[in-house]
Structure formats: structure tokens, C-alpha cells
C-alpha atoms as a PDB file:
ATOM      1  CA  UNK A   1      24.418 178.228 102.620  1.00  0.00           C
ATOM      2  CA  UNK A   2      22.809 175.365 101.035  1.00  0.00           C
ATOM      3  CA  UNK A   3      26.262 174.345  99.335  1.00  0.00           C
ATOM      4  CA  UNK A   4      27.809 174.654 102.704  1.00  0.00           C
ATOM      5  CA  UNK A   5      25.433 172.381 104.493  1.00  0.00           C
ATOM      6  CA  UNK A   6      25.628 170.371 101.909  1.00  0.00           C
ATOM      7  CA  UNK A   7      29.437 169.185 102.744  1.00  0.00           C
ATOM      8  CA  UNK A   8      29.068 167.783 106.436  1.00  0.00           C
ATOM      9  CA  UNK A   9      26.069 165.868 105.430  1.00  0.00           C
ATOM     10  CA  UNK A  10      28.165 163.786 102.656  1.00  0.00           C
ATOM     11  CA  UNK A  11      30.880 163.340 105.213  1.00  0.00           C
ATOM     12  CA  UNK A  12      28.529 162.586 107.765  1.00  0.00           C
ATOM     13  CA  UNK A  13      26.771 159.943 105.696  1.00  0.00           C
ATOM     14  CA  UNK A  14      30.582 158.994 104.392  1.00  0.00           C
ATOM     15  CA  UNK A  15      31.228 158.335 107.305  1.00  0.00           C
ATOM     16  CA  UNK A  16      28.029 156.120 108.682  1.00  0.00           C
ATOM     17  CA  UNK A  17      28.526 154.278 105.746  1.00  0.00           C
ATOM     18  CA  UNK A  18      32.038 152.857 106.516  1.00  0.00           C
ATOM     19  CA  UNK A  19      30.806 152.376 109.762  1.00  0.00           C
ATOM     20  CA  UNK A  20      28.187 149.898 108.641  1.00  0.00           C
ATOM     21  CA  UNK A  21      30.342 148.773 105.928  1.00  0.00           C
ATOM     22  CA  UNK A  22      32.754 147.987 109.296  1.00  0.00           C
ATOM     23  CA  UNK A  23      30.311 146.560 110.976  1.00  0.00           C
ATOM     24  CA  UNK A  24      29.162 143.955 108.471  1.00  0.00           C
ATOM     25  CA  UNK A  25      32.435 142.465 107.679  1.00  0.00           C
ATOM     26  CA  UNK A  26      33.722 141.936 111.123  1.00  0.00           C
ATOM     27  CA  UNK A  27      30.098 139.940 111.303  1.00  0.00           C
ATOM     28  CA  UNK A  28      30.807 137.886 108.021  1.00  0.00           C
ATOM     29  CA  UNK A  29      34.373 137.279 109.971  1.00  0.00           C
ATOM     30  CA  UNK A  30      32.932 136.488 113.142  1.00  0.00           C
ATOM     31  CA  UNK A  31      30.261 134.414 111.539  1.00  0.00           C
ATOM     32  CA  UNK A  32      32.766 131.916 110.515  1.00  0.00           C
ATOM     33  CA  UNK A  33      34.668 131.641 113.688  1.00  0.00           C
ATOM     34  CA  UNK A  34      30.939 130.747 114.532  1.00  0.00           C
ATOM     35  CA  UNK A  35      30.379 128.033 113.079  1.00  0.00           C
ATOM     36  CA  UNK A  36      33.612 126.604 113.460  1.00  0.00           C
ATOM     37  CA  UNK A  37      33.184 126.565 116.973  1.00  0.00           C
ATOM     38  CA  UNK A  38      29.612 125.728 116.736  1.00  0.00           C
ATOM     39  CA  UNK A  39      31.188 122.506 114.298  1.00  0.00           C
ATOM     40  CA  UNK A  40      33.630 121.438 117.236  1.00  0.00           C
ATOM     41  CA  UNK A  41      30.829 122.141 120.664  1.00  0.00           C
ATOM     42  CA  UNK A  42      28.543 119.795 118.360  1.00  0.00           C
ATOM     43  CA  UNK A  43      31.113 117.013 117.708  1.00  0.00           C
ATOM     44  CA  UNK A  44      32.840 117.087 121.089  1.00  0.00           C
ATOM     45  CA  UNK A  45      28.790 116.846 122.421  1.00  0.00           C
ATOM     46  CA  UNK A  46      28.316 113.745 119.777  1.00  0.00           C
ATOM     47  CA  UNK A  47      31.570 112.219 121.106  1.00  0.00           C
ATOM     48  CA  UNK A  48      30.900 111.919 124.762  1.00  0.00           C
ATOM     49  CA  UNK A  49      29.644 108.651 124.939  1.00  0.00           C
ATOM     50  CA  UNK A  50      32.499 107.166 123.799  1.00  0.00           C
ATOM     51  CA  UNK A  51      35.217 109.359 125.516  1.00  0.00           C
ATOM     52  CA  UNK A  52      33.109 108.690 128.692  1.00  0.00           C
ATOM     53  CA  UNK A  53      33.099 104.648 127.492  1.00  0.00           C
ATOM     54  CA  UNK A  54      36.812 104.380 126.356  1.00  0.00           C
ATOM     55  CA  UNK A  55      38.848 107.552 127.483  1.00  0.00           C
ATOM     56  CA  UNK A  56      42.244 107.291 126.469  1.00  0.00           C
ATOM     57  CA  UNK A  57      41.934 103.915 125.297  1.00  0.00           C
ATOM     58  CA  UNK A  58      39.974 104.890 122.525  1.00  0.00           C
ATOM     59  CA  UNK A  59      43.425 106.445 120.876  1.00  0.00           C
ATOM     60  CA  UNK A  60      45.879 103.692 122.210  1.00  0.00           C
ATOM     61  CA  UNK A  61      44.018 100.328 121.225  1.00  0.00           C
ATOM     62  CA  UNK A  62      43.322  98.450 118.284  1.00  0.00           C
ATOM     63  CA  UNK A  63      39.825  96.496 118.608  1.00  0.00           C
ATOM     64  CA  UNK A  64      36.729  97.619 115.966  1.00  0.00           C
ATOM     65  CA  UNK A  65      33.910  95.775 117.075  1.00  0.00           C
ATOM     66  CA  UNK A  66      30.648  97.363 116.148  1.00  0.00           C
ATOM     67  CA  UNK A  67      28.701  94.156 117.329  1.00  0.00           C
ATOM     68  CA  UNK A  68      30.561  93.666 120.984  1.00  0.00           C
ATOM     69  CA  UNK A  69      30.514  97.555 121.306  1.00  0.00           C
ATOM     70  CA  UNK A  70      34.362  97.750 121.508  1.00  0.00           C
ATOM     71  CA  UNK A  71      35.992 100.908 119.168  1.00  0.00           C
ATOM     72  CA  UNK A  72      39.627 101.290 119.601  1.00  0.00           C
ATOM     73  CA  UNK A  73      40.952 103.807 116.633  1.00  0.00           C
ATOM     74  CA  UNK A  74      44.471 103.370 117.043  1.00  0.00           C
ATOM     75  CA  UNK A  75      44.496 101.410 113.451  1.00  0.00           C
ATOM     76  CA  UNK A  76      42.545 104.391 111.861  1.00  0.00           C
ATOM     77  CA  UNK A  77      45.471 106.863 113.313  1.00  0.00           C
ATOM     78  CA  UNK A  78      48.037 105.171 112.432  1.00  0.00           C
ATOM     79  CA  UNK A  79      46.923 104.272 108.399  1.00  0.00           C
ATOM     80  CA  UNK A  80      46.732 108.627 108.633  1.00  0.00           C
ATOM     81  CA  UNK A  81      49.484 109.213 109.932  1.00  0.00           C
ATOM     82  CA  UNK A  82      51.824 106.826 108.112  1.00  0.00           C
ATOM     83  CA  UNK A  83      49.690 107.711 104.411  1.00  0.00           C
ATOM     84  CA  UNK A  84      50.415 111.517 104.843  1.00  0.00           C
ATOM     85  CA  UNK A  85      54.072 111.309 106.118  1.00  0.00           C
ATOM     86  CA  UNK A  86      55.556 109.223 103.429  1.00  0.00           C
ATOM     87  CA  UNK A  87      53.270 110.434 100.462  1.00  0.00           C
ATOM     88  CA  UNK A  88      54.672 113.864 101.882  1.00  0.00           C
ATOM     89  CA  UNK A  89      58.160 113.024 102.050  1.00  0.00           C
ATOM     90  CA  UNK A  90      57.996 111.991  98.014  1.00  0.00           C
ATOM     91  CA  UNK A  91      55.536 115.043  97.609  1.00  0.00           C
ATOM     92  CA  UNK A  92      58.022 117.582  98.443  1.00  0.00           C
ATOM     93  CA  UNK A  93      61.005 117.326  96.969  1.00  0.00           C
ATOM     94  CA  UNK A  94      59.013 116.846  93.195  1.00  0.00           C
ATOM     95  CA  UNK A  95      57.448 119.951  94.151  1.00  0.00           C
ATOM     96  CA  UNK A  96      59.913 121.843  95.303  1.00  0.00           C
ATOM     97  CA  UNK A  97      61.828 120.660  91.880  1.00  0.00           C
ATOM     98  CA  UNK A  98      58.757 121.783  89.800  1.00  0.00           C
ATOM     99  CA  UNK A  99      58.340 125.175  91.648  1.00  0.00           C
ATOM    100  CA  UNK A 100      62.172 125.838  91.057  1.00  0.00           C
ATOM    101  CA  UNK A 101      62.078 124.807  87.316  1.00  0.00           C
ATOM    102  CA  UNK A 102      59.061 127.203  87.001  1.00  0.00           C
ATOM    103  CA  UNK A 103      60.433 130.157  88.445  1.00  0.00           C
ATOM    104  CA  UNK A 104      64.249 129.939  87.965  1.00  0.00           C
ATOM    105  CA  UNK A 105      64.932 127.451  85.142  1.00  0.00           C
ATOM    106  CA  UNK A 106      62.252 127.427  82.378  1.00  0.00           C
ATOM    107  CA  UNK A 107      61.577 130.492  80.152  1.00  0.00           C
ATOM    108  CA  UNK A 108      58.851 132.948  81.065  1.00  0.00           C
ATOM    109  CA  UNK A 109      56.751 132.322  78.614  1.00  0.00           C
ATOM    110  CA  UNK A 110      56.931 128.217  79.155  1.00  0.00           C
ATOM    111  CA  UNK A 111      56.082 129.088  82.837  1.00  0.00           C
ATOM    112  CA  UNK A 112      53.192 130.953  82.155  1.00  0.00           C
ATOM    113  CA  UNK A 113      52.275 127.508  80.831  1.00  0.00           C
ATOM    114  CA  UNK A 114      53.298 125.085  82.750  1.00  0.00           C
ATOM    115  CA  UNK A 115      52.033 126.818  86.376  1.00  0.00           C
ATOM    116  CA  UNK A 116      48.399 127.124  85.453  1.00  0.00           C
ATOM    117  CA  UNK A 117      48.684 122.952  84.303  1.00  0.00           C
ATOM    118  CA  UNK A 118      50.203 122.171  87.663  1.00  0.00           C
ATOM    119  CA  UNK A 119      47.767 124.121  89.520  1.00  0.00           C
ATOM    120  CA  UNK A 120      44.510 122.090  87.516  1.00  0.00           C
ATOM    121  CA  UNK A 121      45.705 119.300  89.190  1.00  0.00           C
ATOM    122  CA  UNK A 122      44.202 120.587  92.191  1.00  0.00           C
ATOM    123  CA  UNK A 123      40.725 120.581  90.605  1.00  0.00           C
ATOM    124  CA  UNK A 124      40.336 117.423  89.761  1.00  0.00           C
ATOM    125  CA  UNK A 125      37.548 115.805  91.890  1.00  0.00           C
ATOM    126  CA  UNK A 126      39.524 113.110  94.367  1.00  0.00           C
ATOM    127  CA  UNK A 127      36.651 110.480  92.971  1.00  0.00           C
ATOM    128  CA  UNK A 128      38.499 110.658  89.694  1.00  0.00           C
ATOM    129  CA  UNK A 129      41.592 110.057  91.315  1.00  0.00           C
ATOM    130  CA  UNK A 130      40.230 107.402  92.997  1.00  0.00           C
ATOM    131  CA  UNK A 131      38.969 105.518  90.218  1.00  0.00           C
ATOM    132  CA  UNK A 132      41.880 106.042  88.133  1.00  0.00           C
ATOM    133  CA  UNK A 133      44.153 104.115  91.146  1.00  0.00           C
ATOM    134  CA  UNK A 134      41.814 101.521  91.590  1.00  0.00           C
ATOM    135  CA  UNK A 135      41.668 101.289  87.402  1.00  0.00           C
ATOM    136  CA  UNK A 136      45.271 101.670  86.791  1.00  0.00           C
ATOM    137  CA  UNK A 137      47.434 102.493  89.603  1.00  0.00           C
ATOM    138  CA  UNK A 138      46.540  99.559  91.629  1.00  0.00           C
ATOM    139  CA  UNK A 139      46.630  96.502  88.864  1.00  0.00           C
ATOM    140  CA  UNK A 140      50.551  98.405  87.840  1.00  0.00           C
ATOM    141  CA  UNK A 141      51.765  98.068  91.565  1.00  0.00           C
ATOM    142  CA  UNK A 142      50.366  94.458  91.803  1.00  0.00           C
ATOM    143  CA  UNK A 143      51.946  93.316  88.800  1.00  0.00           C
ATOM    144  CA  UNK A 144      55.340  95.474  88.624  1.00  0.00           C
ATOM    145  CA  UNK A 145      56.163  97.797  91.311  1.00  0.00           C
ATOM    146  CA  UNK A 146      55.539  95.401  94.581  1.00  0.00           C
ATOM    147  CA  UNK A 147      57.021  92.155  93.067  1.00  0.00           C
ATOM    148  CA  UNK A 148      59.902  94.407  91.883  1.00  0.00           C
ATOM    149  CA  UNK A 149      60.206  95.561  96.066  1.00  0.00           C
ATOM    150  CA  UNK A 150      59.512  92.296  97.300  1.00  0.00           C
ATOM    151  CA  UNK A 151      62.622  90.411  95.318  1.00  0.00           C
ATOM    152  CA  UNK A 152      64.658  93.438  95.752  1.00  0.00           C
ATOM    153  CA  UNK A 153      64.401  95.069  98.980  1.00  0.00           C
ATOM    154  CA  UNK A 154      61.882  92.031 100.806  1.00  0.00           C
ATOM    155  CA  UNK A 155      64.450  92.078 103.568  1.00  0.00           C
ATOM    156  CA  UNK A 156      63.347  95.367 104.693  1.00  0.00           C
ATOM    157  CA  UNK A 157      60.151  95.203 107.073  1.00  0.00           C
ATOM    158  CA  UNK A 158      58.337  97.907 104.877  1.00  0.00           C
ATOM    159  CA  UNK A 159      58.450  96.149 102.208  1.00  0.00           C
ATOM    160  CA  UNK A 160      57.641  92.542 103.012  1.00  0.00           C
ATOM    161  CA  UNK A 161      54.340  90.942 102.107  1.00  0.00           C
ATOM    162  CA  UNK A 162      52.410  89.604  99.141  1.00  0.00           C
ATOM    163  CA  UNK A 163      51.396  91.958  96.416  1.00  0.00           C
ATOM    164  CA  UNK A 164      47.998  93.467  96.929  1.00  0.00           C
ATOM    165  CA  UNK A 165      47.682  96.036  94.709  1.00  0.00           C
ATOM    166  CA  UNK A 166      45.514  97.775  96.991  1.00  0.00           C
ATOM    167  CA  UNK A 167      47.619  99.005  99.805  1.00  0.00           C
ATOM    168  CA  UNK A 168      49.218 101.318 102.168  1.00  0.00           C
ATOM    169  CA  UNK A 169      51.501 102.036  99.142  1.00  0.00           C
ATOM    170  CA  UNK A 170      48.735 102.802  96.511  1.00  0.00           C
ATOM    171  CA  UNK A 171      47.260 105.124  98.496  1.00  0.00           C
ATOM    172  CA  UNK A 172      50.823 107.123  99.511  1.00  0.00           C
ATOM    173  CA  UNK A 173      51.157 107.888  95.844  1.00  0.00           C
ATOM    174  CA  UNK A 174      47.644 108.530  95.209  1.00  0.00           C
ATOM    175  CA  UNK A 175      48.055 111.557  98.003  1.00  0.00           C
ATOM    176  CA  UNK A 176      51.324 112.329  96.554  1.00  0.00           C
ATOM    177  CA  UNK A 177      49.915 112.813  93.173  1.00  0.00           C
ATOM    178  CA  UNK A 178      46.732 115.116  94.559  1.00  0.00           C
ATOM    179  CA  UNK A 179      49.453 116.989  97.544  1.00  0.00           C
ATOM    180  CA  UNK A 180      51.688 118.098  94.688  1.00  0.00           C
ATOM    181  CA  UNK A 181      49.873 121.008  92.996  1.00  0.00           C
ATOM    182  CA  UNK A 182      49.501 122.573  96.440  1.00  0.00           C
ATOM    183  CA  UNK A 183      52.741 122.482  97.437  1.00  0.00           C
ATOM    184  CA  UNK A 184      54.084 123.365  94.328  1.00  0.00           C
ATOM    185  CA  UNK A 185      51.812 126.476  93.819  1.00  0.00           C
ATOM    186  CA  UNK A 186      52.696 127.749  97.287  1.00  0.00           C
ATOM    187  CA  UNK A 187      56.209 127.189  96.783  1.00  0.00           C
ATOM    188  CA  UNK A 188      56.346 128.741  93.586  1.00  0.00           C
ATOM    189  CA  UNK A 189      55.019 131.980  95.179  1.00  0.00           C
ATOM    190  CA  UNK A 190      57.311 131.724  97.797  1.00  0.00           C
ATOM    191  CA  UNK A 191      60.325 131.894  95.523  1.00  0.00           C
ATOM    192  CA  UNK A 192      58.954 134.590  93.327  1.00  0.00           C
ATOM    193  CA  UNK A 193      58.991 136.800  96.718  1.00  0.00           C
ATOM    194  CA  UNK A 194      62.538 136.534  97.111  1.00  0.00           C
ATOM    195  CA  UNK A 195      64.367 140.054  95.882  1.00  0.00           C
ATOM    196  CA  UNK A 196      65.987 140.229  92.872  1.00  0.00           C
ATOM    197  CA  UNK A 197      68.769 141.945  94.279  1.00  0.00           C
ATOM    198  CA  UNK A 198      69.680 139.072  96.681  1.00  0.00           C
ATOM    199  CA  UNK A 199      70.219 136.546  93.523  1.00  0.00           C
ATOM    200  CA  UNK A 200      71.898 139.233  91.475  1.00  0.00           C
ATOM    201  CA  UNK A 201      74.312 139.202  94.467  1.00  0.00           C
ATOM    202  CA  UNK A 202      75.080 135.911  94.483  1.00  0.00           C
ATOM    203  CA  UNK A 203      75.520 136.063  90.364  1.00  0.00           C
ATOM    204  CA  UNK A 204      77.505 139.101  91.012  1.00  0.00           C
ATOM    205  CA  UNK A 205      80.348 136.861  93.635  1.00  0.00           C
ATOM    206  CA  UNK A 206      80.440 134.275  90.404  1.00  0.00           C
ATOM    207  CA  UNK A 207      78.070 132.101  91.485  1.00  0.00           C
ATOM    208  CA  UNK A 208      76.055 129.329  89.284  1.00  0.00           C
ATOM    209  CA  UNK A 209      72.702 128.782  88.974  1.00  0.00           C
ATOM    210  CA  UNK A 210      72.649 126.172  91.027  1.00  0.00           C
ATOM    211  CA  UNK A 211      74.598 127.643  93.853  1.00  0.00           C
ATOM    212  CA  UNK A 212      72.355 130.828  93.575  1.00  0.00           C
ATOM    213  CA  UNK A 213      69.206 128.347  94.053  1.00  0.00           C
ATOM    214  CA  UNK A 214      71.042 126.855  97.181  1.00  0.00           C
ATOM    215  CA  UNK A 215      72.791 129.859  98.874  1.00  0.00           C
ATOM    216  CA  UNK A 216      70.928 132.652  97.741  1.00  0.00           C
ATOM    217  CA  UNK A 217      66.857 131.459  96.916  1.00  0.00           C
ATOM    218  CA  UNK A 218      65.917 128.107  99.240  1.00  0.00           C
ATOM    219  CA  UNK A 219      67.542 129.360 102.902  1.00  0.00           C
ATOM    220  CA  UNK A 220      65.170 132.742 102.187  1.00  0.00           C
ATOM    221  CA  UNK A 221      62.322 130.658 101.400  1.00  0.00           C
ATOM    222  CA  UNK A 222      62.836 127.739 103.725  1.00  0.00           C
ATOM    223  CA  UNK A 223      60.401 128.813 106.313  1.00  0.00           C
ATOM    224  CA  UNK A 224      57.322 129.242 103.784  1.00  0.00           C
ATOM    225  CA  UNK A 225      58.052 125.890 101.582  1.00  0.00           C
ATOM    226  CA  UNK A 226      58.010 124.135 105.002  1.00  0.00           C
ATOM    227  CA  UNK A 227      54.399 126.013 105.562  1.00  0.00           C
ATOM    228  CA  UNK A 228      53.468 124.433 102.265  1.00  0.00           C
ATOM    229  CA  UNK A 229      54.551 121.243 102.841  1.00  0.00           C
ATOM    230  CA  UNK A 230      52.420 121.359 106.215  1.00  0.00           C
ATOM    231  CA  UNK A 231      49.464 122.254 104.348  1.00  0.00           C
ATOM    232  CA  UNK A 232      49.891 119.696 101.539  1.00  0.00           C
ATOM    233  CA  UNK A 233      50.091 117.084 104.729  1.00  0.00           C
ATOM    234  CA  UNK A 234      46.809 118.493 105.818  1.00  0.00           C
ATOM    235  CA  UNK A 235      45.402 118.004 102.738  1.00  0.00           C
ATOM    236  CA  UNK A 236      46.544 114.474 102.888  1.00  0.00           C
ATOM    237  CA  UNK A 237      45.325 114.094 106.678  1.00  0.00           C
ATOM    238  CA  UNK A 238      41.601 114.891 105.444  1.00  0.00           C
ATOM    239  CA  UNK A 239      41.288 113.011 102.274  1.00  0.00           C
ATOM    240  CA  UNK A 240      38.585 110.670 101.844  1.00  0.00           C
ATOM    241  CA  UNK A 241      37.364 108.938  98.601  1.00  0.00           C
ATOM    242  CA  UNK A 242      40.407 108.467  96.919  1.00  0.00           C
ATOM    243  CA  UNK A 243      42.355 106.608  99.670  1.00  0.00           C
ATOM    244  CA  UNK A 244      39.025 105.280 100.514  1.00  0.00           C
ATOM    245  CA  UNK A 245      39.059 103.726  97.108  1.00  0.00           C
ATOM    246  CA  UNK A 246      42.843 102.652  97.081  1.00  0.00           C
ATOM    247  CA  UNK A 247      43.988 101.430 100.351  1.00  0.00           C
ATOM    248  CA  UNK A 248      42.365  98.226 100.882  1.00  0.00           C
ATOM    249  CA  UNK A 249      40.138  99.219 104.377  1.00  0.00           C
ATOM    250  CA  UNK A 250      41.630  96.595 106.676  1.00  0.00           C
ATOM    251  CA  UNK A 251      41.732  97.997 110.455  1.00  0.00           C
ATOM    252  CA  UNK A 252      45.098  96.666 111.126  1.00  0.00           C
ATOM    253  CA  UNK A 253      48.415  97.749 112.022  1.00  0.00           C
ATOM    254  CA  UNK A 254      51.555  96.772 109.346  1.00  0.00           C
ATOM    255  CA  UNK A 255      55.046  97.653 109.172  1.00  0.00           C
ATOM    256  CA  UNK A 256      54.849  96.553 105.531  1.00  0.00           C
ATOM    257  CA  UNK A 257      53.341  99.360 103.358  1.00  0.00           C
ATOM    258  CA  UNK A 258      52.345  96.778 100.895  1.00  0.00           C
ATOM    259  CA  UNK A 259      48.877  95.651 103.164  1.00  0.00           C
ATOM    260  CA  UNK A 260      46.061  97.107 103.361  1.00  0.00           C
ATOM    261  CA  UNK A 261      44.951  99.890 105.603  1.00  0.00           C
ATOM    262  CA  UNK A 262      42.902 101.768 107.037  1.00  0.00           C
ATOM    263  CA  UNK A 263      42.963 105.670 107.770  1.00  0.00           C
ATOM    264  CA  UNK A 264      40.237 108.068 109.654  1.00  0.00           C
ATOM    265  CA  UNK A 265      38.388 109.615 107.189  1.00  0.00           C
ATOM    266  CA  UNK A 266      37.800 106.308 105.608  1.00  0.00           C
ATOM    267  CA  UNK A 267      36.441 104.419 108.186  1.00  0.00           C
ATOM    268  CA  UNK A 268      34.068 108.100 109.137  1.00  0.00           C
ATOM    269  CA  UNK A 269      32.905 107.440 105.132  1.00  0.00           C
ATOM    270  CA  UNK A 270      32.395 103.588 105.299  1.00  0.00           C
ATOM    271  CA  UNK A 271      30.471 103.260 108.231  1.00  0.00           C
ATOM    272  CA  UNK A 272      28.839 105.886 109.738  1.00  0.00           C
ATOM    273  CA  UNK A 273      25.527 105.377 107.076  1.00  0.00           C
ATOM    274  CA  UNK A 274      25.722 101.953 108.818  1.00  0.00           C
ATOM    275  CA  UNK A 275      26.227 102.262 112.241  1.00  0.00           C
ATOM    276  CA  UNK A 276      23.202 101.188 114.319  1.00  0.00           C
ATOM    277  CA  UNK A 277      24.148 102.071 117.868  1.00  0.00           C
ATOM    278  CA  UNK A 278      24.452 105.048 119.625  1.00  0.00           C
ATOM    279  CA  UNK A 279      27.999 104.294 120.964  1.00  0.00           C
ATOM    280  CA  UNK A 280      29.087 103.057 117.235  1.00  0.00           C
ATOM    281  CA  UNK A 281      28.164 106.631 116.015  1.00  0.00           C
ATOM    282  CA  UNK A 282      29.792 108.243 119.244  1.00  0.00           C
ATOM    283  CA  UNK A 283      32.830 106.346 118.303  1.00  0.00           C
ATOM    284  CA  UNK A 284      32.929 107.449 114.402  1.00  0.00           C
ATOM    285  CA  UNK A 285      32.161 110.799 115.587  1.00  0.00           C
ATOM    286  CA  UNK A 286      35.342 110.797 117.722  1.00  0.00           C
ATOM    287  CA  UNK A 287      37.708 110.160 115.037  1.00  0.00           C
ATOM    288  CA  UNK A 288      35.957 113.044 113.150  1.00  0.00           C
ATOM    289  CA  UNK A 289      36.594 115.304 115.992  1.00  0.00           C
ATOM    290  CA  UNK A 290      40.193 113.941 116.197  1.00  0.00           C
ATOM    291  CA  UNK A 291      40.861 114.361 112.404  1.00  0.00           C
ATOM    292  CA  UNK A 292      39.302 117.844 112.722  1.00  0.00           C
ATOM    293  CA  UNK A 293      41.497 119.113 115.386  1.00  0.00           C
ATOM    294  CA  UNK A 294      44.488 117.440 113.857  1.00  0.00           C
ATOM    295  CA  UNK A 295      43.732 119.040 110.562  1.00  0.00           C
ATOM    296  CA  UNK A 296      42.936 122.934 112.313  1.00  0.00           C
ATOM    297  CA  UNK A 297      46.454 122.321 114.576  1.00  0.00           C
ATOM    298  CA  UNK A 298      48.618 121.465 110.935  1.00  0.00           C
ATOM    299  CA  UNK A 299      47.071 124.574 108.981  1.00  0.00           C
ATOM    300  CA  UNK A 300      47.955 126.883 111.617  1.00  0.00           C
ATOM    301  CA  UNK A 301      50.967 125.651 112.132  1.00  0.00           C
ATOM    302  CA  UNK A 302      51.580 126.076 108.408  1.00  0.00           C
ATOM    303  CA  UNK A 303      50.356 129.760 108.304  1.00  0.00           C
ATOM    304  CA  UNK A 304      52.662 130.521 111.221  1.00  0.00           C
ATOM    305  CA  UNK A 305      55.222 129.799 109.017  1.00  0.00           C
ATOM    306  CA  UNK A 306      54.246 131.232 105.342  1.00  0.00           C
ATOM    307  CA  UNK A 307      53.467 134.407 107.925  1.00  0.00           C
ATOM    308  CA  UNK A 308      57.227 134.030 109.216  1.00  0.00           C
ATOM    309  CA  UNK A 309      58.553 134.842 105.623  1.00  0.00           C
ATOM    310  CA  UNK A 310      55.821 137.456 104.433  1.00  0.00           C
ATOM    311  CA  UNK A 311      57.051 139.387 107.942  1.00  0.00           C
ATOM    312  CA  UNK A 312      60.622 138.232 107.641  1.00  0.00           C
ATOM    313  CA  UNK A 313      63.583 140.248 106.829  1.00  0.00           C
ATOM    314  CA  UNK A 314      64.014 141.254 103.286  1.00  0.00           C
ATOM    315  CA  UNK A 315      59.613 142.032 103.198  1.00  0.00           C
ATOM    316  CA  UNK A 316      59.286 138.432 100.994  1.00  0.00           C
ATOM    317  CA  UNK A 317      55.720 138.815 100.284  1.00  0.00           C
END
């Protein structure tokens, strides 16, 4: 009898235990929803003064002053927007090169390699890369790259201007360089989820390698690299010291990515130990909130779409 007994008990505390075991998890789950929403009440509560001050005009003009009490941000969005896009437009197709050489190109063993290096790039504190654009990347642009762009292609707006150094452009290849390992790593898994079966397919009709990549490995991945590259421009969105340290900090708007510039997270860095006033803080906090729902709208968007391919036809994982 005692054996008997003994059986529901076990189940019973089984049971209970999975329960709690439930029970805790969903909390750690919930706990971070939490605080995320706690993070935006807290800044939209911060930002008040100055959406009550400026309202719309806050995103649509371009005065800073801190000692009339003016904030316009629309230089700070702009320097963002225009850093991310184009240091995401030359961030891609390297990666996407990389990812394929990796996965479809390279041997096995040289892969095994070569991933794990790409990846470490990630690591890398963005301080370091900071320094090392403002120690090397910088002085290289001023003295080669820019005068090269200026007597060569000066006739295009984008590239008209003296040579800086310190510039829109240094800091569009400084978030190329950090973007790169993320894309790269996300697009590498991407392309090791498509089945074998579909390239040996396309081998099977006589196809090359490279017409296997195109027809066969890139249109089943296309919806997941595109998730990567939205997350690498999130990344980009949200990064501070190294385009901090690279893009020169003037709050003005230039066609010419050789000035200066400014971007959101910067000015949120430079200034908000400073600020004095209660509507200069309200103002830096604004951009934060901006930046932060900005950055939350991009990674969705970019799970979406990595979610689109794991649920897909053909099960990519």
C-alpha cells in the first residue's frame, strides 16, 4: 500500500513543480516587458515639457539653443538617419559576400575559422573603434580618400566640401565596419537553413555555382538577410561613442557627406551631463525617447521577417 501511495504523491508533486517552474518563467518574461514599458512611461513623463513647448516642431526644425531655450532636433534626425542608411547600403552587400563565401565557397574547415573571426568583431568595445577612426581612419580620409572625391566626383552635391577628416563619411564607415559582423552572422545562418535538396536540384538541371547561389540559395533566404540587414541598421541607429568620436558634432544639415554632423545618440551623450535647465533635459530626453521607439519599431520589423523564413515554406530554420 505504501508503494502504491507512493506513486500519486511523485506525480502530484511532479506536477506542482512544473507548475511553479511555469509560473516563474512567465514572471522573468513578464518582468522584462516591465521594465520596458516602465523605460518608455518614464521617458515619455521626462519629455513632456518639451512636447508641450515645441510639439511637432521639435522634429521638423533645426535651432539648438540651450541658452534662448529653443531645441529643434531635426539636425540630430537627420545625421541618424543619413549615417545608418548609407553605412548600411555598403554594409550589406560585404556581408552578404562574406556569409556566402563562408557557407558556399570556402572549405569547411577554413569556415570553421573564418566565422568565429567575423563574429569577434562584434565584441570589440565601440570606444576602441572610436579611437582607432579618430587615430587612423580620420587623418587617411583627410589626406587621401576626400581629396581623391573632391577632384573626382566634386560635381556631385555629396561630395562637395573641404576635407575634414572628421565627417558624415568617417562615421558611415565606422558603422559599416561595427554593422558587418551582425549581418554577416545572421546571414550566414540564414543560408545554412536552406535544404540541401533545393541546391542539389539546381546542380542536378546543370547549374553553376553561381547560378545555384542566385536561383536556388538568395530568393529562399531573401526575407531573413533583409531581417538582418534591419537589425544591423538598428545597431547603427543606437550607436554612440564611436560616431560620437568620428563625426565632427556640428548640428547642421549637409548634402555633402564630407561635413560634420551630428546624430541622436550623440548629442543625448554630449550634453545631457551639461544641461542646466529643465526644458534642455526635457528636450535631450525627447530624442532618447525618439531613438528608442525608432530602434524597438526596426527590430521588430526585422524579426517579422527572420520569423517569415523560419515559418516559410521549405521549414528554413
Amino acid at each position: 500500500m505504501l508503494t502504491k501511495n507512493a506513486k500519486p504523491i511523485q506525480r502530484e508533486k511532479r506536477i506542482n513543480g512544473d507548475l511553479i517552474f511555469r509560473w516563474v518563467t512567465a514572471l522573468f518574461a513578464l518582468s522584462i516587458l516591465a521594465i520596458l514599458a516602465l523605460m518608455l512611461f518614464e521617458m515619455a513623463r521626462q519629455s513632456l515639457p518639451a512636447l508641450e513647448t515645441f510639439g511637432w516642431k521639435f522634429v521638423t526644425t533645426s535651432e539648438w539653443d540651450a541658452v534662448g531655450g529653443v531645441f529643434g532636433a531635426l539636425p540630430y534626425i537627420y545625421g541618424s538617419v543619413v549615417s545608418s542608411v548609407f553605412a548600411l547600403l555598403l554594409a550589406t552587400p560585404l556581408s552578404i559576400g562574406a556569409a556566402l563565401f563562408i557557407t558556399e565557397i570556402c572549405p569547411k574547415r577554413w569556415g570553421a575559422i573564418i566565422a568565429p573571426l567575423v563574429e569577434l568583431l562584434a565584441a570589440i568595445p565601440s570606444v576602441i573603434y572610436g579611437l582607432w577612426g579618430v587615430l587612423v581612419m580620420a587623418p587617411w580620409l583627410q589626406s587621401t580618400v576626400e581629396p581623391w572625391l573632391i577632384e573626382h566626383l566634386g560635381f556631385i552635391p555629396l561630395f562637395q566640401g573641404a576635407p575634414y577628416g572628421v565627417s558624415m563619411l568617417a562615421a558611415i564607415f565606422i558603422l559599416m565596419i561595427m554593422v558587418v559582423p551582425i549581418i554577416t552572422s545572421i546571414t550566414k545562418e540564414v543560408l545554412l537553413a536552406v535544404p540541401q535538396n533545393q541546391k542539389e536540384a539546381a546542380i542536378a538541371l546543370g547549374a553553376t555555382r553561381w547560378e545555384t547561389i542566385r536561383t536556388a540559395i538568395l530568393p529562399y533566404g531573401k526575407s531573413g538577410i533583409l531581417g538582418a540587414a534591419i537589425l544591423g541598421l538598428g545597431r547603427a541607429v543606437g550607436e554612440t561613442m564611436a560616431v560620437t568620436m568620428v563625426i565632427g558634432n556640428a548640428p547642421k544639415i549637409s548634402l555633402s557627406l564630407l561635413a560634420p554632423a551630428y546624430t541622436m545618440p550623440s548629442v543625448i551623450a554630449n550634453e545631457f551631463a551639461e544641461a542646466t535647465t529643465k526644458l534642455h533635459s526635457s528636450a535631450l530626453m525627447e530624442i532618447g525617447l525618439i531613438l528608442l521607439i525608432v530602434t524597438l519599431i526596426i527590430n521588430a520589423l526585422a524579426r517579422l521577417l527572420i520569423w517569415s523564413v523560419s515559418k516559410g515554406p521549405g521549414g528554413a530554420a
